[in-house]
C-alpha atoms as a PDB file:
ATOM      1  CA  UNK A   1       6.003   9.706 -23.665  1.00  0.00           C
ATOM      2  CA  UNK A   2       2.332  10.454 -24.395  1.00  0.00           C
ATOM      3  CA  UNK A   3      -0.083   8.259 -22.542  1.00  0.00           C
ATOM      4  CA  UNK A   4      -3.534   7.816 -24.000  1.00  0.00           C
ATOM      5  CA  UNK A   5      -7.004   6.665 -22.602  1.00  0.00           C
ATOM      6  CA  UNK A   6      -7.832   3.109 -22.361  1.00  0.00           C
ATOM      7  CA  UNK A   7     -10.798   3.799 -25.198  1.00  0.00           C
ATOM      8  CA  UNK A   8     -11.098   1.771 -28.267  1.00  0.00           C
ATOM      9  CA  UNK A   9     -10.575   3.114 -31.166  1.00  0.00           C
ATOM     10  CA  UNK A  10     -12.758   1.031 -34.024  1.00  0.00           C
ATOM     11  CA  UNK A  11     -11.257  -0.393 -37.700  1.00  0.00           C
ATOM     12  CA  UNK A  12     -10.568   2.477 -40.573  1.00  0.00           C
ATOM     13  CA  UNK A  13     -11.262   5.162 -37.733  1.00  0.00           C
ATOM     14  CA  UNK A  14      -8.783   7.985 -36.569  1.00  0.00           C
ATOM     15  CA  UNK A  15      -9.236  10.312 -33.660  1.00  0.00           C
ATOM     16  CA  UNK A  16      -6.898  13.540 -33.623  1.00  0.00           C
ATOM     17  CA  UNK A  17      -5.930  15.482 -30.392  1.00  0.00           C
ATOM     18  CA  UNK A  18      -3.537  18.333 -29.780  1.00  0.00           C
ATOM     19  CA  UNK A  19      -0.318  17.833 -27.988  1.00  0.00           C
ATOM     20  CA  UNK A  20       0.825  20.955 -26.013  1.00  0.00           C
ATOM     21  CA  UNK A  21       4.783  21.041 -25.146  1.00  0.00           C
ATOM     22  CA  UNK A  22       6.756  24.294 -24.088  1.00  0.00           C
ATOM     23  CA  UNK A  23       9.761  23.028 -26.496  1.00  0.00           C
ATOM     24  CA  UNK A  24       7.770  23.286 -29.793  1.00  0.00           C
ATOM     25  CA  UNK A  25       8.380  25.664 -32.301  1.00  0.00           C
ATOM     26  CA  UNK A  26       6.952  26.478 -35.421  1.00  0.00           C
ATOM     27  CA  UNK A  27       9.938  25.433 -37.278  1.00  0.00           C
ATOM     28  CA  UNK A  28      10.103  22.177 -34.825  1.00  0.00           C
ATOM     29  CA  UNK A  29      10.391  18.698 -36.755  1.00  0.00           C
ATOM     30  CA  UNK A  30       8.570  16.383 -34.578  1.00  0.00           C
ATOM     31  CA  UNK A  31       9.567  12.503 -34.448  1.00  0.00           C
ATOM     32  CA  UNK A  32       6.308   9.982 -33.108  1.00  0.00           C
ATOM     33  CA  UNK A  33       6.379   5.997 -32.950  1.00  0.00           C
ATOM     34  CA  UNK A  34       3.099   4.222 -31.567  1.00  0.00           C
ATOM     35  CA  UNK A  35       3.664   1.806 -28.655  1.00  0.00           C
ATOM     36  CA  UNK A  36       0.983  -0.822 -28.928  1.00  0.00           C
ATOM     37  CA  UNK A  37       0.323  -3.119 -25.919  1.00  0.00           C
ATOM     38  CA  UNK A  38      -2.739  -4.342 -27.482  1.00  0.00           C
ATOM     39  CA  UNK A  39      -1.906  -7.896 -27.737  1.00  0.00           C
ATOM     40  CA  UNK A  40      -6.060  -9.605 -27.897  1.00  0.00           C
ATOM     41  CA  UNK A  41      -6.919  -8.053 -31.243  1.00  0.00           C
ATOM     42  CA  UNK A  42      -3.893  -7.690 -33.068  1.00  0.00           C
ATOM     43  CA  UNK A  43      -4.737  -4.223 -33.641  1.00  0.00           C
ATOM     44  CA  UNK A  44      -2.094  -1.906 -35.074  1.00  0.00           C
ATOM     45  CA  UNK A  45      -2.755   1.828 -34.226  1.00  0.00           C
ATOM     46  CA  UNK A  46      -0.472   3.980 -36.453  1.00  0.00           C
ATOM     47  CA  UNK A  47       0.412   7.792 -35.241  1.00  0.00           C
ATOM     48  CA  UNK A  48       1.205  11.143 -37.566  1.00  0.00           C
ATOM     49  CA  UNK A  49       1.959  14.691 -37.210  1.00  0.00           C
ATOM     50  CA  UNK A  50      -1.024  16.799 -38.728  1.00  0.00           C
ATOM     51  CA  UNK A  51       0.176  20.242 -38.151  1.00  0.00           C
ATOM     52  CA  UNK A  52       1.871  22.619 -35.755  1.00  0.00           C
ATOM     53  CA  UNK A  53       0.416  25.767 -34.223  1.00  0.00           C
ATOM     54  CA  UNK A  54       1.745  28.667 -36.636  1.00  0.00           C
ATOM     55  CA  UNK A  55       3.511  30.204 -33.152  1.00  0.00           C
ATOM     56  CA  UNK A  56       4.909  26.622 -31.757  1.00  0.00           C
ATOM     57  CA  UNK A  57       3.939  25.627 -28.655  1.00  0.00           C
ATOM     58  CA  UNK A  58       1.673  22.488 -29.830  1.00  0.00           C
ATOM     59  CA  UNK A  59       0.868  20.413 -32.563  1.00  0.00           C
ATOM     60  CA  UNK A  60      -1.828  18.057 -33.761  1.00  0.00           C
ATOM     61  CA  UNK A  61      -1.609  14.698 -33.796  1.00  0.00           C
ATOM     62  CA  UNK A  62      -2.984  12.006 -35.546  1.00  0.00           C
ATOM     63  CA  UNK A  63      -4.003   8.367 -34.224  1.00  0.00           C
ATOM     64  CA  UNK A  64      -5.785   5.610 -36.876  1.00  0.00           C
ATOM     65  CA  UNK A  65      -6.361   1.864 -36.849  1.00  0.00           C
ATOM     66  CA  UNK A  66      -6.103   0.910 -39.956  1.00  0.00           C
ATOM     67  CA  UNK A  67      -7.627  -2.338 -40.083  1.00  0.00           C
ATOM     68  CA  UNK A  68     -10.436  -2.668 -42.785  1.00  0.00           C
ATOM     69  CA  UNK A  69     -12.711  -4.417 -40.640  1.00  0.00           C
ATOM     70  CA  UNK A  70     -13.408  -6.542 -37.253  1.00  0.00           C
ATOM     71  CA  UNK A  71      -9.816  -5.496 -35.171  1.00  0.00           C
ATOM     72  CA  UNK A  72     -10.182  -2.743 -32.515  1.00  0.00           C
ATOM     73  CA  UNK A  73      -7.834  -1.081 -30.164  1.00  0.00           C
ATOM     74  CA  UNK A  74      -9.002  -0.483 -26.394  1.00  0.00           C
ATOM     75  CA  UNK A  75      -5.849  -0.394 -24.927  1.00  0.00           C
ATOM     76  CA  UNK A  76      -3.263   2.647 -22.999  1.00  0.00           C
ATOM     77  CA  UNK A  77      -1.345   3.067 -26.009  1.00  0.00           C
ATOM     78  CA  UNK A  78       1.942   5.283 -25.727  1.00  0.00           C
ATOM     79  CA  UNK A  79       3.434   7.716 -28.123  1.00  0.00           C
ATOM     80  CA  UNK A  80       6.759   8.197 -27.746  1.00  0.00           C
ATOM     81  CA  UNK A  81       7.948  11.773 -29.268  1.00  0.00           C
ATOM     82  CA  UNK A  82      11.070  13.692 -30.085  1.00  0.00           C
ATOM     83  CA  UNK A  83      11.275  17.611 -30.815  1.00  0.00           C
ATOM     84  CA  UNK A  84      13.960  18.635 -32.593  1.00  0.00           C
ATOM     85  CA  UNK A  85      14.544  22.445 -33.104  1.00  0.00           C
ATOM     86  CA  UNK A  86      16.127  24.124 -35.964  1.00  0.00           C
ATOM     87  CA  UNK A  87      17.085  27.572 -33.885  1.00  0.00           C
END
């Protein structure tokens, strides 16, 4: 599980970071699902994959709230990840 910083993340905004892991590969398929606690704006933070580095080891990832207007997120989110390997 990935815990993030308390900071709030505005409407149609996304903020990437890179995710460093020892069991990444370059030919890793990597699973995410956003836990949300933010429960006072009904905000609804959405996570992706963007890439992995070409020699494995960590990967970018992807965080947006994609609200259109007014809802923001300023809450610990989680990310909960799986790595699966293909070798």
């Amino acid at each position: 599980v990935i815990t993030l910083a308390a900071v709030a993340l505005a409407a149609t905004t996304n903020a990437e970071f890179t995710f460093t892991n020892s069991t990444i590969q370059a030919d890793s398929v990597i699973l995410l699902t956003m836990q949300d606690a933010n429960t006072t704006n009904n905000a609804q933070l959405a996570c992706a994959l963007v890439s992995i580095n070409g020699s494995g080891g960590d990967c970018v990832i992807s965080i947006v709230n994609p609200h259109s207007s007014g809802a923001s997120s300023a809450t610990a989110s989680k990310i909960h990840f799986l790595v699966i390997n293909n070798s």
